[in-house]
PDB file of N, CA and C in Angstrom:
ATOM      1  N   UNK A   1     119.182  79.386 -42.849  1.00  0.00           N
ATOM      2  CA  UNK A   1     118.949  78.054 -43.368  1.00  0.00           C
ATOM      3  C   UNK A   1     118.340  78.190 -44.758  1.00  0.00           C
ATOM      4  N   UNK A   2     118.629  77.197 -45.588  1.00  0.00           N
ATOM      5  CA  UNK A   2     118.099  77.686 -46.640  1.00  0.00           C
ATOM      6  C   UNK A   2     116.494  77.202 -47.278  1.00  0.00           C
ATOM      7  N   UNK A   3     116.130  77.205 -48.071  1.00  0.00           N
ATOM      8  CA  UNK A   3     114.855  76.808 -48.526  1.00  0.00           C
ATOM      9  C   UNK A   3     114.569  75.512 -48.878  1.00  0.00           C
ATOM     10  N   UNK A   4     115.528  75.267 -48.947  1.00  0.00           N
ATOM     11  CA  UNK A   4     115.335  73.496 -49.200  1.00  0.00           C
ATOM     12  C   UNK A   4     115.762  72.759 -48.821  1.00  0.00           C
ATOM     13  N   UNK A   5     116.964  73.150 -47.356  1.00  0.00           N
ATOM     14  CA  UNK A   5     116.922  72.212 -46.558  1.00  0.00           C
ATOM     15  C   UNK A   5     115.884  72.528 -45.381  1.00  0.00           C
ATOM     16  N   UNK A   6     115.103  73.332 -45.680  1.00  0.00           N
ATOM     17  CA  UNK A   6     113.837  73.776 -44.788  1.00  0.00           C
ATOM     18  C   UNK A   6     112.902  72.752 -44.984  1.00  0.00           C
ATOM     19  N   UNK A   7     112.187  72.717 -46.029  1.00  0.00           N
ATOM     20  CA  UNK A   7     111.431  71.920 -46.512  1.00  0.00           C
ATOM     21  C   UNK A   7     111.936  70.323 -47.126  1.00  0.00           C
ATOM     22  N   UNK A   8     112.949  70.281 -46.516  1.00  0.00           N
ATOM     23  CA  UNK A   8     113.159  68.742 -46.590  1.00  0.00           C
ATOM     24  C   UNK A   8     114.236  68.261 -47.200  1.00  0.00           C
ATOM     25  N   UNK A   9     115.196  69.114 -47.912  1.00  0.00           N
ATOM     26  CA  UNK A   9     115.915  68.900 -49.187  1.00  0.00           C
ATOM     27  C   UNK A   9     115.290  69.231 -50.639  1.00  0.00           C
ATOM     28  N   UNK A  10     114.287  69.427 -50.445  1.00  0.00           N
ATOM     29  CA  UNK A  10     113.645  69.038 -51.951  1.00  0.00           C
ATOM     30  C   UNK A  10     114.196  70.599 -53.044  1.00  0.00           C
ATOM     31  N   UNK A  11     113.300  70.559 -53.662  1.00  0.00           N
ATOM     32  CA  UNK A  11     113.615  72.195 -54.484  1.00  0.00           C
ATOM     33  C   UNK A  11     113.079  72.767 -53.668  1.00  0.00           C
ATOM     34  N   UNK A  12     113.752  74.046 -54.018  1.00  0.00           N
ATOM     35  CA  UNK A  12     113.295  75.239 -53.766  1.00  0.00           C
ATOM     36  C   UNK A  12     111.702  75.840 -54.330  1.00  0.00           C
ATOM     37  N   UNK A  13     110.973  75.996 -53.880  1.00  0.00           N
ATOM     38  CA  UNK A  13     109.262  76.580 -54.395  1.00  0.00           C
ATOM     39  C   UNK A  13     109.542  77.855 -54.738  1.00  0.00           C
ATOM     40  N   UNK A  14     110.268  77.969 -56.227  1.00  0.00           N
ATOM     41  CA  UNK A  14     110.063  79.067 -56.859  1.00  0.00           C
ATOM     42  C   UNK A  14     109.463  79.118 -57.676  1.00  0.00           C
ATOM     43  N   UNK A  15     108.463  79.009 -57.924  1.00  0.00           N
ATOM     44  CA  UNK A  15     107.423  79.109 -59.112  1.00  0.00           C
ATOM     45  C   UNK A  15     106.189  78.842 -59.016  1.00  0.00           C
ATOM     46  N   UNK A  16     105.461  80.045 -59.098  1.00  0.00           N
ATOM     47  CA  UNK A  16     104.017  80.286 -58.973  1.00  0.00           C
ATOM     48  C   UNK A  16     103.299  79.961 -59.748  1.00  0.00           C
ATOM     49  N   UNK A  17     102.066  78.926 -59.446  1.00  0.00           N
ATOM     50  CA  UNK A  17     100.719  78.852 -60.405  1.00  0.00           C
ATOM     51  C   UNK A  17      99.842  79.753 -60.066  1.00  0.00           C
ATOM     52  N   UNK A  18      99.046  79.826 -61.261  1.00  0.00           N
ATOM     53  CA  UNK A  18      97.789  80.988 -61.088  1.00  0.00           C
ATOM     54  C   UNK A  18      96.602  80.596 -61.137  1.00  0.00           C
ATOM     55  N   UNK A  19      95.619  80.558 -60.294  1.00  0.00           N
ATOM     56  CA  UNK A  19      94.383  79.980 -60.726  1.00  0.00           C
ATOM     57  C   UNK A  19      93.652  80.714 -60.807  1.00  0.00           C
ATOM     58  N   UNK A  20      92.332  81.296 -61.165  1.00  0.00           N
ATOM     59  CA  UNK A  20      91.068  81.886 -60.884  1.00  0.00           C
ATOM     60  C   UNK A  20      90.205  81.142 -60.674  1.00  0.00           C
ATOM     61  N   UNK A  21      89.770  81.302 -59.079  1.00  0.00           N
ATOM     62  CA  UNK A  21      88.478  81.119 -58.672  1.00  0.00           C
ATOM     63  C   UNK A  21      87.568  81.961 -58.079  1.00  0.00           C
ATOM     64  N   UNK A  22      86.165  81.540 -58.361  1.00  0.00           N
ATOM     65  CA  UNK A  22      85.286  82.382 -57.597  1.00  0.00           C
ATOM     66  C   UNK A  22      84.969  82.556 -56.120  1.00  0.00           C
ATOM     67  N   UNK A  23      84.631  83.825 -55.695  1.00  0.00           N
ATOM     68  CA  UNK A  23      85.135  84.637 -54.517  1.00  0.00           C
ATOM     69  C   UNK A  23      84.466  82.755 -53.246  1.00  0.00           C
ATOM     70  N   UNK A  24      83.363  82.337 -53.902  1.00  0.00           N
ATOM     71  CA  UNK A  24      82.805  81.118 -53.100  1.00  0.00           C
ATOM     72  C   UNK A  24      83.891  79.623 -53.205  1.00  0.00           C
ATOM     73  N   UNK A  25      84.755  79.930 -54.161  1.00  0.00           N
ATOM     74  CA  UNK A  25      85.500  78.560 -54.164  1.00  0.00           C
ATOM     75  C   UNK A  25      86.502  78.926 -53.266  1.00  0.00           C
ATOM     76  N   UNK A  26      87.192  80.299 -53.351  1.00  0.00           N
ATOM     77  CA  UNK A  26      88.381  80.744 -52.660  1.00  0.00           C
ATOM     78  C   UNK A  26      87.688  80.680 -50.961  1.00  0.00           C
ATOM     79  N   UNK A  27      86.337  80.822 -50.619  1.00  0.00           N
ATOM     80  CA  UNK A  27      86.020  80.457 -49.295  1.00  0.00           C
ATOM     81  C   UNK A  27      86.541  79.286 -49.128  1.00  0.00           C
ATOM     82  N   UNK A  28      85.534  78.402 -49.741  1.00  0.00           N
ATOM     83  CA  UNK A  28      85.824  76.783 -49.686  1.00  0.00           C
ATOM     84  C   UNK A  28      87.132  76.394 -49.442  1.00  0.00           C
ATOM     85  N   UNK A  29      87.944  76.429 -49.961  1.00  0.00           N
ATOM     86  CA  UNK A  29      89.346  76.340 -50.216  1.00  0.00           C
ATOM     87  C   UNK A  29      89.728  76.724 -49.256  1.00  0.00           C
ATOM     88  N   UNK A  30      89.798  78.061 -48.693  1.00  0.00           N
ATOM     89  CA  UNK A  30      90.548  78.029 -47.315  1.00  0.00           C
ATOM     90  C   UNK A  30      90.074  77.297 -46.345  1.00  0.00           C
ATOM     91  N   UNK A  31      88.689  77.472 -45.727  1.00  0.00           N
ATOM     92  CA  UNK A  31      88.010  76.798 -44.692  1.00  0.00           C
ATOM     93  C   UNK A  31      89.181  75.485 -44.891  1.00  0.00           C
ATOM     94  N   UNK A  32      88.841  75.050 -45.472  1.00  0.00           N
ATOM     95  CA  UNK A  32      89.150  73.130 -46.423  1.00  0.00           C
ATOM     96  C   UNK A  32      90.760  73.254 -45.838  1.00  0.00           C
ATOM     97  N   UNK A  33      91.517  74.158 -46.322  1.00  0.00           N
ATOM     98  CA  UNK A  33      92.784  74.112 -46.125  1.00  0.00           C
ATOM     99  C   UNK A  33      93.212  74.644 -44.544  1.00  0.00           C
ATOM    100  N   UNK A  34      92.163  75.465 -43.343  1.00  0.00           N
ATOM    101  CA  UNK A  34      92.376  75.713 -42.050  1.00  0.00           C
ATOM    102  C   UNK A  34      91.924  74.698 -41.359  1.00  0.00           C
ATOM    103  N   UNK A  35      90.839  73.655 -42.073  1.00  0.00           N
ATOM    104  CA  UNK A  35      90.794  72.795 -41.822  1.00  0.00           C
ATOM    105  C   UNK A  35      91.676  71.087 -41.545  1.00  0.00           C
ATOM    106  N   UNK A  36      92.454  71.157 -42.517  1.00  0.00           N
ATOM    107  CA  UNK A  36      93.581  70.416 -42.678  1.00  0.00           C
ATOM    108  C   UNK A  36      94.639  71.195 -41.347  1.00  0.00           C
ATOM    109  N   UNK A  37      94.474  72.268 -41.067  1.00  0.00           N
ATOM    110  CA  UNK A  37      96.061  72.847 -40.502  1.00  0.00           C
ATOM    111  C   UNK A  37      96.934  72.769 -41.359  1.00  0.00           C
ATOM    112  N   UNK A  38      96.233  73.508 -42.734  1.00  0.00           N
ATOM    113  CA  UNK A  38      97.920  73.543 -43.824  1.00  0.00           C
ATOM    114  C   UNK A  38      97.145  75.094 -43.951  1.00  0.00           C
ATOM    115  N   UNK A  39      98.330  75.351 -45.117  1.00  0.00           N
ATOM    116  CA  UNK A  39      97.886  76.616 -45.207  1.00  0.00           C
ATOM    117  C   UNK A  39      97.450  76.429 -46.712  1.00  0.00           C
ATOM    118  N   UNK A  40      97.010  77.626 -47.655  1.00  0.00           N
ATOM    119  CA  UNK A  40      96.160  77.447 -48.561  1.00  0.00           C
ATOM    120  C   UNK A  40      97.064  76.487 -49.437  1.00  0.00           C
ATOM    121  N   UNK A  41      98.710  76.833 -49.895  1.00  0.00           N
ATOM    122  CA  UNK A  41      99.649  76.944 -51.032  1.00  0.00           C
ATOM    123  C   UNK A  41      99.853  75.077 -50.476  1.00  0.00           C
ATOM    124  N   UNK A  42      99.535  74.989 -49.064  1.00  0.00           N
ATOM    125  CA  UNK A  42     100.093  73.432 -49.036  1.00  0.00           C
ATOM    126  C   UNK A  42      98.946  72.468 -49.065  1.00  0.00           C
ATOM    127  N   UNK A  43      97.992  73.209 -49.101  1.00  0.00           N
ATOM    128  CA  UNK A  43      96.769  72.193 -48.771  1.00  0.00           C
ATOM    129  C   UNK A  43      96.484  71.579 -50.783  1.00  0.00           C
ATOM    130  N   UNK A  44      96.253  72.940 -51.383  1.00  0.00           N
ATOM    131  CA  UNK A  44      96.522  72.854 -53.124  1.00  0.00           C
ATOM    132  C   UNK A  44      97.294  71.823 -53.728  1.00  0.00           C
ATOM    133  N   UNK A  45      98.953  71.825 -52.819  1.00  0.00           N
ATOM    134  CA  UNK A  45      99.721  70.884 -53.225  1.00  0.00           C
ATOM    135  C   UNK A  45      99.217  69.203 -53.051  1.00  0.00           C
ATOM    136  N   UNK A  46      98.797  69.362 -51.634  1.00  0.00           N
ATOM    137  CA  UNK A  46      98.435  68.144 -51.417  1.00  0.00           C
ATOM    138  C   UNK A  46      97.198  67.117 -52.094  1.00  0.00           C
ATOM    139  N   UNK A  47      96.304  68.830 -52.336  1.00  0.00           N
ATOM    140  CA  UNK A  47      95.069  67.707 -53.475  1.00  0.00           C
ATOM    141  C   UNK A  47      95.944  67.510 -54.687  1.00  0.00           C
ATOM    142  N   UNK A  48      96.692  68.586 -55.216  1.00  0.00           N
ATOM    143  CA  UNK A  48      97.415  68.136 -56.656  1.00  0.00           C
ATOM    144  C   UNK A  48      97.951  66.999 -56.594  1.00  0.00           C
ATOM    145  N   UNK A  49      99.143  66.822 -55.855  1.00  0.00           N
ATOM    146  CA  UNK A  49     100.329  65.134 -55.831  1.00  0.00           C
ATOM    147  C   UNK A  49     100.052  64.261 -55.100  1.00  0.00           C
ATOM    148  N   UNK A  50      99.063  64.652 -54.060  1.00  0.00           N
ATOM    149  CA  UNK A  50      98.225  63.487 -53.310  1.00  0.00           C
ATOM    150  C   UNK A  50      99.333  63.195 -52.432  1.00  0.00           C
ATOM    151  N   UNK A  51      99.527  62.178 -51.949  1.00  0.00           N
ATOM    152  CA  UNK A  51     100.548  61.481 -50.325  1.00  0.00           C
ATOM    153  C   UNK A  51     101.704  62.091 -50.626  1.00  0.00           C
ATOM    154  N   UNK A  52     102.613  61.868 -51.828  1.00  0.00           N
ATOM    155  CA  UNK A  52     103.888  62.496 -52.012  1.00  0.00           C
ATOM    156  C   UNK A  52     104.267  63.700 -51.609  1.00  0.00           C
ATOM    157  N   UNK A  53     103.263  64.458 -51.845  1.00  0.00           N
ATOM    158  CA  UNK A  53     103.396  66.279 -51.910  1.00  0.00           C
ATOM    159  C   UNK A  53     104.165  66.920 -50.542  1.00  0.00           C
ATOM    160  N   UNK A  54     105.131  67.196 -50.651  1.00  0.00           N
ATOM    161  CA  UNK A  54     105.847  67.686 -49.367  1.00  0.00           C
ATOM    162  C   UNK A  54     105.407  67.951 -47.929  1.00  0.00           C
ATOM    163  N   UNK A  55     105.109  67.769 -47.638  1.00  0.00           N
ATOM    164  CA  UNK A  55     104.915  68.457 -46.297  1.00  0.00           C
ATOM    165  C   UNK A  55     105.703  68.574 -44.912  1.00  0.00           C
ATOM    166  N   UNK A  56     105.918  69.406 -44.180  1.00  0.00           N
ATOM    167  CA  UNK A  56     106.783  69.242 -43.196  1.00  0.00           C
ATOM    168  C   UNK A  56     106.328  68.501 -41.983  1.00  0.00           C
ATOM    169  N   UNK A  57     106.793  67.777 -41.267  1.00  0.00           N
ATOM    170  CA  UNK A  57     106.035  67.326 -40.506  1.00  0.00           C
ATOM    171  C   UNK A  57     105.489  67.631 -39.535  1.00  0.00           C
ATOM    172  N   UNK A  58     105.929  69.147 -39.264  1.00  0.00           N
ATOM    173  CA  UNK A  58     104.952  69.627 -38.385  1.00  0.00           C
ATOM    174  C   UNK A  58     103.026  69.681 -38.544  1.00  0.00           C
ATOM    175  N   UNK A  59     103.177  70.340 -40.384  1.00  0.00           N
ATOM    176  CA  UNK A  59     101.898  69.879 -40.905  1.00  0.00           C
ATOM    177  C   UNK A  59     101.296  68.392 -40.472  1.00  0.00           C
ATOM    178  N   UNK A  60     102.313  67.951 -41.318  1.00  0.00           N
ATOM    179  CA  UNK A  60     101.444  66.566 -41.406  1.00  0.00           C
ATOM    180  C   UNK A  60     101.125  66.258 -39.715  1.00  0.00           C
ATOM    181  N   UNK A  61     100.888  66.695 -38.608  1.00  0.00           N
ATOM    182  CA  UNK A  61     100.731  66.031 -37.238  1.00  0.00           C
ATOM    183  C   UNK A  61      99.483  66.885 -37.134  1.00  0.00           C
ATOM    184  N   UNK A  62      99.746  68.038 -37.518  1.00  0.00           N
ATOM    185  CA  UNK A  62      98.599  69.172 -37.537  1.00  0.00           C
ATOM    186  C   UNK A  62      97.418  68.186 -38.175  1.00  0.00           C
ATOM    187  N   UNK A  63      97.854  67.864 -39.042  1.00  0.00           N
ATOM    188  CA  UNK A  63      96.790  67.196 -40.073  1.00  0.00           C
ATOM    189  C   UNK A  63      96.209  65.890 -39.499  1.00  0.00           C
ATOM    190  N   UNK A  64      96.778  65.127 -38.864  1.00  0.00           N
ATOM    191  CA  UNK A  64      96.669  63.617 -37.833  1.00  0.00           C
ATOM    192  C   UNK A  64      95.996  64.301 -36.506  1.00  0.00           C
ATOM    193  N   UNK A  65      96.246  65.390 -35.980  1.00  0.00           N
ATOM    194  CA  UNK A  65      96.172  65.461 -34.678  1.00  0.00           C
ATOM    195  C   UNK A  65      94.395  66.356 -34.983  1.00  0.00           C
ATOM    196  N   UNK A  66      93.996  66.732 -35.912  1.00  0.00           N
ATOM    197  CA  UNK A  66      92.804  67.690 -36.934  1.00  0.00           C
ATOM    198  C   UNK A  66      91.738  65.860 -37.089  1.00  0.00           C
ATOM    199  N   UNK A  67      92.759  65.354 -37.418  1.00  0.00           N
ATOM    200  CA  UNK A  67      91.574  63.664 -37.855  1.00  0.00           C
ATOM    201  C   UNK A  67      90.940  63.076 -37.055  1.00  0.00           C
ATOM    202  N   UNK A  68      92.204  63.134 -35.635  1.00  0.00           N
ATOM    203  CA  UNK A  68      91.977  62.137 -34.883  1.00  0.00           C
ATOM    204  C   UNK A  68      90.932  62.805 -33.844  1.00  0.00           C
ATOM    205  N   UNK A  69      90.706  64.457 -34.101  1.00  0.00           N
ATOM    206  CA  UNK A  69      89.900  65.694 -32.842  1.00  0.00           C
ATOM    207  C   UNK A  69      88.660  65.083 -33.732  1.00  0.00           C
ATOM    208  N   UNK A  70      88.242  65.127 -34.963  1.00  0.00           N
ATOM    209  CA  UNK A  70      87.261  65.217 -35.796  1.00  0.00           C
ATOM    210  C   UNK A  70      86.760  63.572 -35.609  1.00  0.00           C
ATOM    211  N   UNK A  71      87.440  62.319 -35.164  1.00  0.00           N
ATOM    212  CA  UNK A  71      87.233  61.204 -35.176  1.00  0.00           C
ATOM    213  C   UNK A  71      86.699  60.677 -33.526  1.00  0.00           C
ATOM    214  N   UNK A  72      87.243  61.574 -33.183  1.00  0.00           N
ATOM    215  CA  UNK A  72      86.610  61.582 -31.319  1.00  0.00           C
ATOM    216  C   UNK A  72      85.355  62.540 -31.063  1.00  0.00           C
ATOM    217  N   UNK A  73      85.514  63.339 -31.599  1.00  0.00           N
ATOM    218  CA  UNK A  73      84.108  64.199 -32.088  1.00  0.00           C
ATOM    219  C   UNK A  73      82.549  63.642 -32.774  1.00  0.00           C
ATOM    220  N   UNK A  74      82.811  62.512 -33.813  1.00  0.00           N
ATOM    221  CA  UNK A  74      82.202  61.462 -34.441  1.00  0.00           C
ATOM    222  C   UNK A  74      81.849  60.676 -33.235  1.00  0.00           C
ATOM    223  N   UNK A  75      82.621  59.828 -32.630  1.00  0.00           N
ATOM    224  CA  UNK A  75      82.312  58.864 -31.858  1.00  0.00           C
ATOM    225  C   UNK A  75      81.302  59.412 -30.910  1.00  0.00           C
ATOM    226  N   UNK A  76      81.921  60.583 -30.245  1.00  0.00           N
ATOM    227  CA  UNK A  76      80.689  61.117 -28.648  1.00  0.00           C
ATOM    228  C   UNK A  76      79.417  61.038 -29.209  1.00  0.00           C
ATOM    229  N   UNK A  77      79.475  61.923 -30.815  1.00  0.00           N
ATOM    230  CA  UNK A  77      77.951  62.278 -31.634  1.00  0.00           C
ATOM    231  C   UNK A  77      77.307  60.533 -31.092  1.00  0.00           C
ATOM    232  N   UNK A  78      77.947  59.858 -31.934  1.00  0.00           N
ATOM    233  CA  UNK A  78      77.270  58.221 -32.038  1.00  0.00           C
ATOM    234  C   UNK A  78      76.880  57.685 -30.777  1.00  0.00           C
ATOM    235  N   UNK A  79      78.043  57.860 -29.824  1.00  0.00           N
ATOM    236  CA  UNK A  79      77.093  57.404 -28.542  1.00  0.00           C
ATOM    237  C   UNK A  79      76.204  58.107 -27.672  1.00  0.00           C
ATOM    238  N   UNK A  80      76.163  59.338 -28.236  1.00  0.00           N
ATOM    239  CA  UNK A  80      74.978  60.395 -27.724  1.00  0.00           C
ATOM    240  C   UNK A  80      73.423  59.609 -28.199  1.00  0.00           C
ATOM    241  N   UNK A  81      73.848  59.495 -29.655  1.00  0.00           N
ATOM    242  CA  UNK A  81      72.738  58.636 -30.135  1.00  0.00           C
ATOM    243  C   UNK A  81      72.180  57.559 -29.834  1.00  0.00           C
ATOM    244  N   UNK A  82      73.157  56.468 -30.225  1.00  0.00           N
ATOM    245  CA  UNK A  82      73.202  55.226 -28.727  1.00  0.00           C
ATOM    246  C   UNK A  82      72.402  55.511 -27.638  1.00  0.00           C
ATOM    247  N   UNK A  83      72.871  56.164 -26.952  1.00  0.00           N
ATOM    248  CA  UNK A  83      72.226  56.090 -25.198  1.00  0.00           C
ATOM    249  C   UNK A  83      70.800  57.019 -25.234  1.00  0.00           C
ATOM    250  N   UNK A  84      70.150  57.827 -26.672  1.00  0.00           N
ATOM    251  CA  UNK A  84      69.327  58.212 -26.667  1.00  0.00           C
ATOM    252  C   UNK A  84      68.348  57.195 -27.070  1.00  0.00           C
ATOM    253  N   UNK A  85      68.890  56.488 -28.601  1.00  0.00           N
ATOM    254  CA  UNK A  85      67.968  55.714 -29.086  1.00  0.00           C
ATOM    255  C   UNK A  85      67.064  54.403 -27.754  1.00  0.00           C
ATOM    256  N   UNK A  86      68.859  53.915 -26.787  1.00  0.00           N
ATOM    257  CA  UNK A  86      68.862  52.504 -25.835  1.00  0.00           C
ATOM    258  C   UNK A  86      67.354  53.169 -24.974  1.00  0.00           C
ATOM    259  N   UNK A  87      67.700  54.808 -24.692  1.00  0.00           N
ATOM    260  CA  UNK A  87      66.878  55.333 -23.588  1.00  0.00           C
ATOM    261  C   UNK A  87      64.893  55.561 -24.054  1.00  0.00           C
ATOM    262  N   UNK A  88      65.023  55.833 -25.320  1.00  0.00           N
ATOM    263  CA  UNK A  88      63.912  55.609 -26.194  1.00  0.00           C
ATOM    264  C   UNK A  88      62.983  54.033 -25.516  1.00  0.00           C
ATOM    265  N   UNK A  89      63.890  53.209 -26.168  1.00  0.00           N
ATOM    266  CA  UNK A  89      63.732  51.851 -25.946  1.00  0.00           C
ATOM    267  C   UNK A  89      63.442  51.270 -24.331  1.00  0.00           C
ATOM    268  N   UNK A  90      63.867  51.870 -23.388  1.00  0.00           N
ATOM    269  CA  UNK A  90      63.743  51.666 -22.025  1.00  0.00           C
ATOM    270  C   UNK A  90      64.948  50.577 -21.870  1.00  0.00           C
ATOM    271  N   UNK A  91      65.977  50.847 -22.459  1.00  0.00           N
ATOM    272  CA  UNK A  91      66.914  49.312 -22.414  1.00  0.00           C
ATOM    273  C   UNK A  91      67.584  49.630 -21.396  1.00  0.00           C
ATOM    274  N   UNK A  92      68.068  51.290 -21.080  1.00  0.00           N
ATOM    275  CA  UNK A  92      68.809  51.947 -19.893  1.00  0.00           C
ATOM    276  C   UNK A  92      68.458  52.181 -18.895  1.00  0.00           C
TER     277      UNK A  92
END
């Protein structure tokens, strides 16, 4: 199959940018990008072109299914708090 009907039709990703960063940004950056469930080269793209930037959609679910773990994760925190603060209070 070829490369660009892999990735969607689009072009082919032949052409490399170069950046230098320091050994602490290149941490950041990955964490940031294993975080997303992209990998480094797609996570880059995506801060560069923002919504447009290719992605396959396997990513992009990786990336929804990463929001929605991190958004149910949020909520338990809050009602942990909730039922500590209510229990504080004697409301429970």
């Amino acid at each position: 199959m070829a490369v660009a009907a892999m990735n969607g039709g689009a072009d082919a990703r032949n052409n490399r940018l170069t950046a230098l960063v320091s050994d602490s940004e290149n941490e950041i950056i990955a964490k940031k990008a294993e975080a997303a469930g992209l990998s480094v080269s797609a996570y880059l793209r995506v801060q560069a072109l923002g919504p447009e930037a290719d992605l396959t959609s396997d990513a992009a679910l990786r990336q929804v299914d990463l929001l929605i773990d991190r958004m149910e994760s949020d909520l338990d925190s809050a009602i942990a708090e909730l039922l500590a603060a209510m229990a504080r209070m004697e409301v429970v």
